[in-house]
Protein backbone atom coordinates (compact mmCIF):
# COMPACT_ATOMS: atom_id res chain seq x y z
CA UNK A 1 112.58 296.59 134.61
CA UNK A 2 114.49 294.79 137.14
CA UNK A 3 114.86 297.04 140.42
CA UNK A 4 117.79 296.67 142.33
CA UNK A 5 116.40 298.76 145.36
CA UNK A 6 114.84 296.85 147.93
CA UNK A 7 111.56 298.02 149.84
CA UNK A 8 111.51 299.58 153.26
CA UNK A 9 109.49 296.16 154.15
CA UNK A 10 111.78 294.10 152.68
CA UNK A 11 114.65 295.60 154.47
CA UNK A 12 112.62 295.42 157.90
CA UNK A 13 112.31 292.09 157.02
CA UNK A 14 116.48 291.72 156.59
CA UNK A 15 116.94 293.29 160.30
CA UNK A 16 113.95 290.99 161.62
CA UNK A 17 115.87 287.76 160.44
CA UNK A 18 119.49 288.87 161.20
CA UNK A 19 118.11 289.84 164.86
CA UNK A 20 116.75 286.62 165.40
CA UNK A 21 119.70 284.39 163.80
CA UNK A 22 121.79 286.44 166.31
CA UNK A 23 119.04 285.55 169.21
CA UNK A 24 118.65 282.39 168.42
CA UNK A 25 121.77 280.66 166.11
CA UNK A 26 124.95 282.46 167.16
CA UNK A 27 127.66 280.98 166.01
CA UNK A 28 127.94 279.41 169.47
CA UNK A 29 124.97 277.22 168.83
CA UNK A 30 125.97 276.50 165.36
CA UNK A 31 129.26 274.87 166.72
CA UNK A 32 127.24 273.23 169.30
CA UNK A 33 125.02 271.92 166.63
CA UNK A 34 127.43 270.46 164.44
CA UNK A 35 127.25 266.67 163.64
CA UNK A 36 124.48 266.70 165.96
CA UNK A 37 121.55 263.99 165.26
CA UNK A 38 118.86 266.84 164.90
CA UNK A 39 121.01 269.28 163.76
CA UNK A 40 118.41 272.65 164.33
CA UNK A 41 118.04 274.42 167.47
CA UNK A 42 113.86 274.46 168.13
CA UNK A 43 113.91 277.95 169.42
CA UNK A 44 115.50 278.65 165.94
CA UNK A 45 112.45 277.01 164.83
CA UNK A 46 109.59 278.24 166.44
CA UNK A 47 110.76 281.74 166.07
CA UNK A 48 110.51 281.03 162.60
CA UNK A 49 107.29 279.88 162.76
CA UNK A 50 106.18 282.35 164.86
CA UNK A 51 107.13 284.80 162.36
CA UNK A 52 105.51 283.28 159.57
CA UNK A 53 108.59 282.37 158.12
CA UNK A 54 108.01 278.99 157.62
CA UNK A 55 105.13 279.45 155.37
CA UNK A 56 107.56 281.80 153.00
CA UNK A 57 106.99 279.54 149.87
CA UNK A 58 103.10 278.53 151.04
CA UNK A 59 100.08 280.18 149.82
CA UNK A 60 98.07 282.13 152.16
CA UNK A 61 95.09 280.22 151.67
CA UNK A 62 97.10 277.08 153.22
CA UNK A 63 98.12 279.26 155.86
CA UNK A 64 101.23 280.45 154.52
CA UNK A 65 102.14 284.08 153.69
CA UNK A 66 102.85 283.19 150.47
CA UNK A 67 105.96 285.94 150.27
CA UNK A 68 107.94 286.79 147.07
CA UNK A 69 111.23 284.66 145.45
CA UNK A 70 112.94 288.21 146.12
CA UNK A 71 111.61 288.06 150.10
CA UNK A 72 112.98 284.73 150.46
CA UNK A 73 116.28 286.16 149.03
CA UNK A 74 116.22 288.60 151.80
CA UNK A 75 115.39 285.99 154.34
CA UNK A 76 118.31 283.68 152.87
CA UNK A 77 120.83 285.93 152.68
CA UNK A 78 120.95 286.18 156.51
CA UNK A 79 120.20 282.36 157.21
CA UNK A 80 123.39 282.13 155.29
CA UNK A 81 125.44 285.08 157.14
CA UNK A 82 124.85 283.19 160.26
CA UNK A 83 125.45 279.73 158.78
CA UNK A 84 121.80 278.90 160.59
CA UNK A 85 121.51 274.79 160.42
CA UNK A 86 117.87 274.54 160.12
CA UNK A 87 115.53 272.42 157.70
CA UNK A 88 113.92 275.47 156.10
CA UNK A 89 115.48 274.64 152.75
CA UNK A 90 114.44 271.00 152.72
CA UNK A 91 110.84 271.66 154.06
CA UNK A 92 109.70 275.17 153.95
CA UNK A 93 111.01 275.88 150.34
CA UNK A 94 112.21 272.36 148.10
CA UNK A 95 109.03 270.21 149.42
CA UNK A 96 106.76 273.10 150.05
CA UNK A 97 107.33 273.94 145.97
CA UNK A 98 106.87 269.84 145.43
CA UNK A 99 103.50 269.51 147.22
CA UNK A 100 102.81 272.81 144.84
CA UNK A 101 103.69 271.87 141.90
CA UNK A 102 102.65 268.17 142.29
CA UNK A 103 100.34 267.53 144.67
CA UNK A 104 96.45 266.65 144.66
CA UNK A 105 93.98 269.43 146.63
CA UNK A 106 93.88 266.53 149.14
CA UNK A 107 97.72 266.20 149.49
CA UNK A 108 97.91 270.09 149.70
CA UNK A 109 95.28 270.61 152.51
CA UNK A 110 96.74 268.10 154.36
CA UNK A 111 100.40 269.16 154.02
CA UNK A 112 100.94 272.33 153.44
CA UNK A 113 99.78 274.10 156.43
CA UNK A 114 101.19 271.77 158.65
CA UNK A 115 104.68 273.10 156.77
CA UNK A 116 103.79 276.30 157.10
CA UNK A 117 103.21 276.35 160.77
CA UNK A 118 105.98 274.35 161.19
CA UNK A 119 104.22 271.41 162.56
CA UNK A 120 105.38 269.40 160.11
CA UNK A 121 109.11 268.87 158.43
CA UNK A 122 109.11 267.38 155.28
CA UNK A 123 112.49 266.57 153.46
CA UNK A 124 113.74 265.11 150.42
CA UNK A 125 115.27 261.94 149.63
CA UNK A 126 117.07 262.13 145.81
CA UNK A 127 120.31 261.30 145.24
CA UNK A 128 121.86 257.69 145.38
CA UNK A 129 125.19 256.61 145.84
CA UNK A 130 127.48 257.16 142.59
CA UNK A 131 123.97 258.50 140.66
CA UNK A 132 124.22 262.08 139.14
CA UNK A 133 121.70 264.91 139.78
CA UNK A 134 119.67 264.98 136.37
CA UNK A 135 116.65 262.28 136.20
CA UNK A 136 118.47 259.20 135.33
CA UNK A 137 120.40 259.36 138.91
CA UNK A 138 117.25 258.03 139.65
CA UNK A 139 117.26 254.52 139.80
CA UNK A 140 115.36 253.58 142.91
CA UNK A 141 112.31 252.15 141.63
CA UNK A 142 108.54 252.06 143.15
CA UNK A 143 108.00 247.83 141.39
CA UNK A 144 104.00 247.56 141.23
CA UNK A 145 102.56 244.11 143.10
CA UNK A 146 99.76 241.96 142.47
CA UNK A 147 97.83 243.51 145.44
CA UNK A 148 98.12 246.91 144.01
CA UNK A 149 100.54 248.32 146.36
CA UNK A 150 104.05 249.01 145.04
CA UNK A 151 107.41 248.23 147.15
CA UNK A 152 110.54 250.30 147.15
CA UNK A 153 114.08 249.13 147.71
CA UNK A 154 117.29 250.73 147.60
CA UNK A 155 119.56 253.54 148.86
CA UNK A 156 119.45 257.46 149.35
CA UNK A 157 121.63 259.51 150.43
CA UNK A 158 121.89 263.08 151.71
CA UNK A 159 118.51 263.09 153.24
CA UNK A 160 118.92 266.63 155.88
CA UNK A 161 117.01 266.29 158.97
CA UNK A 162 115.37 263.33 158.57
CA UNK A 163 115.11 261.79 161.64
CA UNK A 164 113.29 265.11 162.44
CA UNK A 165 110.97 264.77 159.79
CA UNK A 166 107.29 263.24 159.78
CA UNK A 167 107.59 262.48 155.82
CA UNK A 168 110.46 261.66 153.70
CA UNK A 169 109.78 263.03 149.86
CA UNK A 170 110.98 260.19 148.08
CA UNK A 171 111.94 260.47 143.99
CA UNK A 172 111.63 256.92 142.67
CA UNK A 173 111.59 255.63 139.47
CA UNK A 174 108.20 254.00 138.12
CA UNK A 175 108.75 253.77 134.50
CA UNK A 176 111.89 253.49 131.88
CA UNK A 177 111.87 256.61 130.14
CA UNK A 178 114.16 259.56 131.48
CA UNK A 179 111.87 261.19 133.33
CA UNK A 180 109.57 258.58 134.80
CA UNK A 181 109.99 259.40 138.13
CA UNK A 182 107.15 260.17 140.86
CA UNK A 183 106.91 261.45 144.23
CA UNK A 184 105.97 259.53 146.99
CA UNK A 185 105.12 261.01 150.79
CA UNK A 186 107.10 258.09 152.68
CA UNK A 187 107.18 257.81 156.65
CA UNK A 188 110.12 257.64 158.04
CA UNK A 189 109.14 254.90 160.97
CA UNK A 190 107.36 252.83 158.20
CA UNK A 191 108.63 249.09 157.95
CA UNK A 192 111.77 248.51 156.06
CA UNK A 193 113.09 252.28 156.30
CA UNK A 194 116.58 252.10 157.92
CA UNK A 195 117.91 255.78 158.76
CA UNK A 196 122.01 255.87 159.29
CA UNK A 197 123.61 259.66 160.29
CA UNK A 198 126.61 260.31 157.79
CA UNK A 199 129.14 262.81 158.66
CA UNK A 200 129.72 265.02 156.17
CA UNK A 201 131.62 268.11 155.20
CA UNK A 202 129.67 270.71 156.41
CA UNK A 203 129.09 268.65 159.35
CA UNK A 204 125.37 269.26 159.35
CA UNK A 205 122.60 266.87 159.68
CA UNK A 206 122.57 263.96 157.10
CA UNK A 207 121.63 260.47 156.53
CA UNK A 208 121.84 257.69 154.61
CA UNK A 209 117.99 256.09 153.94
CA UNK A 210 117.92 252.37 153.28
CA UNK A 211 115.09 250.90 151.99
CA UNK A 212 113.70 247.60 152.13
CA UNK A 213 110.78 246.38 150.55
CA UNK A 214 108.88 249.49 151.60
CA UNK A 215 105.14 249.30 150.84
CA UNK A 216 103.40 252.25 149.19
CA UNK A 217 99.46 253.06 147.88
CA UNK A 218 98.73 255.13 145.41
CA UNK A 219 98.09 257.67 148.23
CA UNK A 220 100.87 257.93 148.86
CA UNK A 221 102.23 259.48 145.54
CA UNK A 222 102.30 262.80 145.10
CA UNK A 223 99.93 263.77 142.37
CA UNK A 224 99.09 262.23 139.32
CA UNK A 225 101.55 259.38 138.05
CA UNK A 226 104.22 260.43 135.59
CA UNK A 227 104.54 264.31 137.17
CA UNK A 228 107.30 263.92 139.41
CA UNK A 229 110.06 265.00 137.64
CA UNK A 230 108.71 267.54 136.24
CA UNK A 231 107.44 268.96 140.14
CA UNK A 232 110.84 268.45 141.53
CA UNK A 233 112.42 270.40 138.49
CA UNK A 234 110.17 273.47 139.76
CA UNK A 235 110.83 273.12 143.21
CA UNK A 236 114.26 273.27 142.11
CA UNK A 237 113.92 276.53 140.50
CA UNK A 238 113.38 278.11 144.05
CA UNK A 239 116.01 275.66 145.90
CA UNK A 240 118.35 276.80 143.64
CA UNK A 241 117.82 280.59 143.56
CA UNK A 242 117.25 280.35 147.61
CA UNK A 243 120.27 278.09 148.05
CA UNK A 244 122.32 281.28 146.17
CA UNK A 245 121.28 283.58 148.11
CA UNK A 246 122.62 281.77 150.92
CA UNK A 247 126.23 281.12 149.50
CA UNK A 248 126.29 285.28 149.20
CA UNK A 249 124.90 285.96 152.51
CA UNK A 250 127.91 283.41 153.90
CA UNK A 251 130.31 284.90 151.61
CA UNK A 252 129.67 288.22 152.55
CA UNK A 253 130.37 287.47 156.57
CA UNK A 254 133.41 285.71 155.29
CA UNK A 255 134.57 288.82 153.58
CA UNK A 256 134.02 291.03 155.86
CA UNK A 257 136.16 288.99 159.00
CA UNK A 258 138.87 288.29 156.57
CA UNK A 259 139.00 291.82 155.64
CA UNK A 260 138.24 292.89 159.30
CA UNK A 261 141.52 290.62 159.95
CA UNK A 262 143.77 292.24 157.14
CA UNK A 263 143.34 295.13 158.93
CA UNK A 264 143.92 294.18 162.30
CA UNK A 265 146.76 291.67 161.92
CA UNK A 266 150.21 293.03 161.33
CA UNK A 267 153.11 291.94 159.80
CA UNK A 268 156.71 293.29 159.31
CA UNK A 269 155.22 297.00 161.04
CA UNK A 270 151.85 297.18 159.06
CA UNK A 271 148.43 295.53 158.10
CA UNK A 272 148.24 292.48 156.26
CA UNK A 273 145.85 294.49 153.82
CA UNK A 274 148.42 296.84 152.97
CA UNK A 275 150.09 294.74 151.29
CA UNK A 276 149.03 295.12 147.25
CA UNK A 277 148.43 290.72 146.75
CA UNK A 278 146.58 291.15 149.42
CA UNK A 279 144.75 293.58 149.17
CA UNK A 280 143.91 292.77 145.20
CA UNK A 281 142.40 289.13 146.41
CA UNK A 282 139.90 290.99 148.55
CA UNK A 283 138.90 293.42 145.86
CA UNK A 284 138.48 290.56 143.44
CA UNK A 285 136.29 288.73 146.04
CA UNK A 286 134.11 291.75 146.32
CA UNK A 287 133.85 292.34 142.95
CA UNK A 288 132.74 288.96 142.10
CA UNK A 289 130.13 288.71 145.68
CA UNK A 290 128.51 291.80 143.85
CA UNK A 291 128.24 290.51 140.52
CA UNK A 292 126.93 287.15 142.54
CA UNK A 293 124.06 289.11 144.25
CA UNK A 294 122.97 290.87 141.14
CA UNK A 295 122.44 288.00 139.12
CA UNK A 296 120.81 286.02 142.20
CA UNK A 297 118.22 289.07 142.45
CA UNK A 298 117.48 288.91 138.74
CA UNK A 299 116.58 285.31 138.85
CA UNK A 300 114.56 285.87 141.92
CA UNK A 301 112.98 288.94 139.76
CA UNK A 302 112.36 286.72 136.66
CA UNK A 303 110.68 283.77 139.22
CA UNK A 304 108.32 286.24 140.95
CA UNK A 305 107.31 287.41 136.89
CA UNK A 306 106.66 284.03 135.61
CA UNK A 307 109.25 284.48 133.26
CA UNK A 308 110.44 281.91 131.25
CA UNK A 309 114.42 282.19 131.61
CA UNK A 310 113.85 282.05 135.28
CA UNK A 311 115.24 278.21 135.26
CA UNK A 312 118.31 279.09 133.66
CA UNK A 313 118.64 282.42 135.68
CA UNK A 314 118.45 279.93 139.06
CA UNK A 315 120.96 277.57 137.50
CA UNK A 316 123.44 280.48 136.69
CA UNK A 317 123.08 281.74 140.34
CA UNK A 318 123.40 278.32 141.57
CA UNK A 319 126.55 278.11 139.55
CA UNK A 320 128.11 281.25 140.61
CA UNK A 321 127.01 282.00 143.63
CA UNK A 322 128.56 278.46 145.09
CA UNK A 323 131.54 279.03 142.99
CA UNK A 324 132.12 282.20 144.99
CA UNK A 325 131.66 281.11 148.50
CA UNK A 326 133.75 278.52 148.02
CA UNK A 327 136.65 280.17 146.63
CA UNK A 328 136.32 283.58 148.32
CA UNK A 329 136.07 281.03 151.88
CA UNK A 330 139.81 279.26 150.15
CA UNK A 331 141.24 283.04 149.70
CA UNK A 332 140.38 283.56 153.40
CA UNK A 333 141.81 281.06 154.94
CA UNK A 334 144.71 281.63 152.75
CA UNK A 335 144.56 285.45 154.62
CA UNK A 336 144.20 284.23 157.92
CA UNK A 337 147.08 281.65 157.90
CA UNK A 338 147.33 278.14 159.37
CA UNK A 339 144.92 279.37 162.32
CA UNK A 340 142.33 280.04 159.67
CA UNK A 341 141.70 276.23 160.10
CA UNK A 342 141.63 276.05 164.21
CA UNK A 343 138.08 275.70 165.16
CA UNK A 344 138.63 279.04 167.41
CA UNK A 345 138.04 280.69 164.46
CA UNK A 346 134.94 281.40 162.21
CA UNK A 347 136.80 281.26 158.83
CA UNK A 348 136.66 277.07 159.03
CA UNK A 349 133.02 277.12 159.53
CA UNK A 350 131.75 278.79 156.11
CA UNK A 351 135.01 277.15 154.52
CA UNK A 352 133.36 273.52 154.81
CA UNK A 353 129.77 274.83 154.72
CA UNK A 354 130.81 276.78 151.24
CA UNK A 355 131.94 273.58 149.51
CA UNK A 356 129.16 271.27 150.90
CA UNK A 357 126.55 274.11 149.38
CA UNK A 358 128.59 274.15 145.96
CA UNK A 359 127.87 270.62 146.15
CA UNK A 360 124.43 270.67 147.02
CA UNK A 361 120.72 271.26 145.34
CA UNK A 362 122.38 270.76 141.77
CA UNK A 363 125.94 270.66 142.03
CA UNK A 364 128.49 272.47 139.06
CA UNK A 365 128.14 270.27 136.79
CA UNK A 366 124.92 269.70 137.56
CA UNK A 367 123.74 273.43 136.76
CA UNK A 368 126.06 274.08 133.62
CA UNK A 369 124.09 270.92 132.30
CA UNK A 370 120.96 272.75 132.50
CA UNK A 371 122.38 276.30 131.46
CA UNK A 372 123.95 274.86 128.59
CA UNK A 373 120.95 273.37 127.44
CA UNK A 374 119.09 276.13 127.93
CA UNK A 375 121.36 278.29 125.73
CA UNK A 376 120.93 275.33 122.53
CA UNK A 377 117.71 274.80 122.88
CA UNK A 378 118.05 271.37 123.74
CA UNK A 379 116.36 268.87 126.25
């Protein structure tokens, strides 16, 4: 029976993370940070590591400590109060499940620990320019040569950190059925890999990988040929339920300084929330974070059990959670007025952040594609 009741650990763990996101990414830092070429404070990052945070998705025998889909929840729900720019996502959670899922002993001993300790950043490279999320977006291929190698060419975009990151986890196509698409461990400072910073949105750390002729063993895949789709799609599972429980951490600190604001700011002789329209839009943003967090702990629940609807349980949450950060973050500004949008104020910073995580890690469309087809029982 899911238990909505979190342990005393778990909430120690809650007050461990919001202390040091409040050490070590106040919302100072995260406006210094922003469109920054690293994009991640280091203290941020060895505190982290320091705290065995790094290793949240890693086994303990790779020198992780191999925590719970409903820990990480906890630990993402305040990464996401305090808007914390930091490759976590991209290395400790979406590759760390990749090299899992995917990956050879070899590739595991080699990798994993080095993510877990946070020696190592490791970040994805997936989507191309007007491609879509599900497999056929892929269309970068990995073309075999006569010496054996194979040679990559094309574009990626939305690759976080990677500057920052000693290996790029590439998704290219090797085959023409939907899913033939592997995994490759690519360096970054190899010949023909161009990186470009893009500004984006959220104004976080992003680039656009070019790739030219790029020359790759079969060491360098991840696993045995033919799996990659199928690891990412796990990995995925995790992203996605993580990636939720960010949007409600957000959304919650957005709620509460919009409704801290409706109480403070007054117009014609009393509160802004006295008024009934607005004080309806803040109950209906409060109803729906709830119902957000609920079904975001039930899909971390139904991960940690090995239960098959987990998939669609992450998609939902994906679906929902971004939904409401986003429009919860619109409602706000809406409450705080035209200085909602000045950079003096907070509001602006989990408005833009809301809509680039909506579009992120499976966007809307994206996850009502998978829900759907998990409800027909179609592929």
């Amino acid at each position: 029976m899911l238990d909505l009741d979190f342990t005393d650990e778990q909430e120690m763990l809650r007050q461990m993370v919001r202390g040091v996101c409040a050490q070590h990414s106040p919302v100072e830092v995260v406006r210094a940070l922003e469109d920054d070429p690293v994009g991640y404070p280091p203290a941020l990052w060895d505190q982290l590591a320091e705290l065995g945070l790094l290793g949240l998705a890693v086994p303990e025998e790779h020198g992780g400590s191999g925590m719970s889909t409903l820990d990480g929840v906890v630990v993402y729900e305040e990464l996401g109060r305090a808007v914390a720019p930091t490759p976590h996502l991209v290395s400790s959670v979406l590759s760390a499940r990749a090299l899992q899922a995917g990956g050879s002993d070899a590739q595991q001993a080699e990798w994993l620990p080095r993510v877990a300790s946070g020696e190592a950043i490791v970040t994805p490279a997936w989507l191309e320019p007007d491609n879509g999320f599900g497999p056929l977006g892929v269309q970068v291929r990995a073309e075999p040569t006569d010496d054996g190698t194979l040679r990559v060419s094309g574009v990626k975009q939305h690759v976080y950190f990677a500057t920052s990151a000693q290996r790029l986890l590439l998704l290219a196509r090797t085959g023409d059925a939907p899913d033939a698409v592997d995994l490759f461990l690519v360096d970054p400072h190899a010949p023909g890999v161009t990186l470009d910073q893009r500004m984006s949105i959220s104004s976080d750390s992003q680039y656009r990988l070019d790739l030219d002729g790029v020359q790759l063993t079969a060491a360098d895949r991840l696993g045995a040929a033919g799996t990659g789709w199928a690891a990412w799609q796990d990995a995925l599972v995790d992203g996605m339920i993580l990636a939720a429980a960010a949007a409600n951490g957000g959304c919650e600190h957005a709620l509460d300084i919009t409704v801290q604001y409706a109480k403070d700011r007054e117009q014609f002789g009393k509160p802004l929330g006295a008024f009934q329209a607005i004080s309806h839009y803040l109950a209906d943003a409060r109803t729906v974070l709830d119902g957000s967090k609920v079904l975001t702990y039930e899909a971390a629940w139904a991960r940690d059990r090995g239960d098959a609807t987990a998939p669609k349980l992450a998609a939902m949450a994906k679906l929902f959670a971004g939904d409401a950060f986003r429009d919860t973050t619109a409602m706000a500004q809406q409450v705080f007025g035209g200085v909602g949008f000045t950079v003096e104020y907070e509001i602006q910073l989990y408005f833009r952040r809301a809509k680039q995580l909506q579009l992120s890690w499976n966007d809307s469309r994206r996850c009502e594609d998978l829900i759907a087809e998990a409800v027909l029982d179609v592929a």
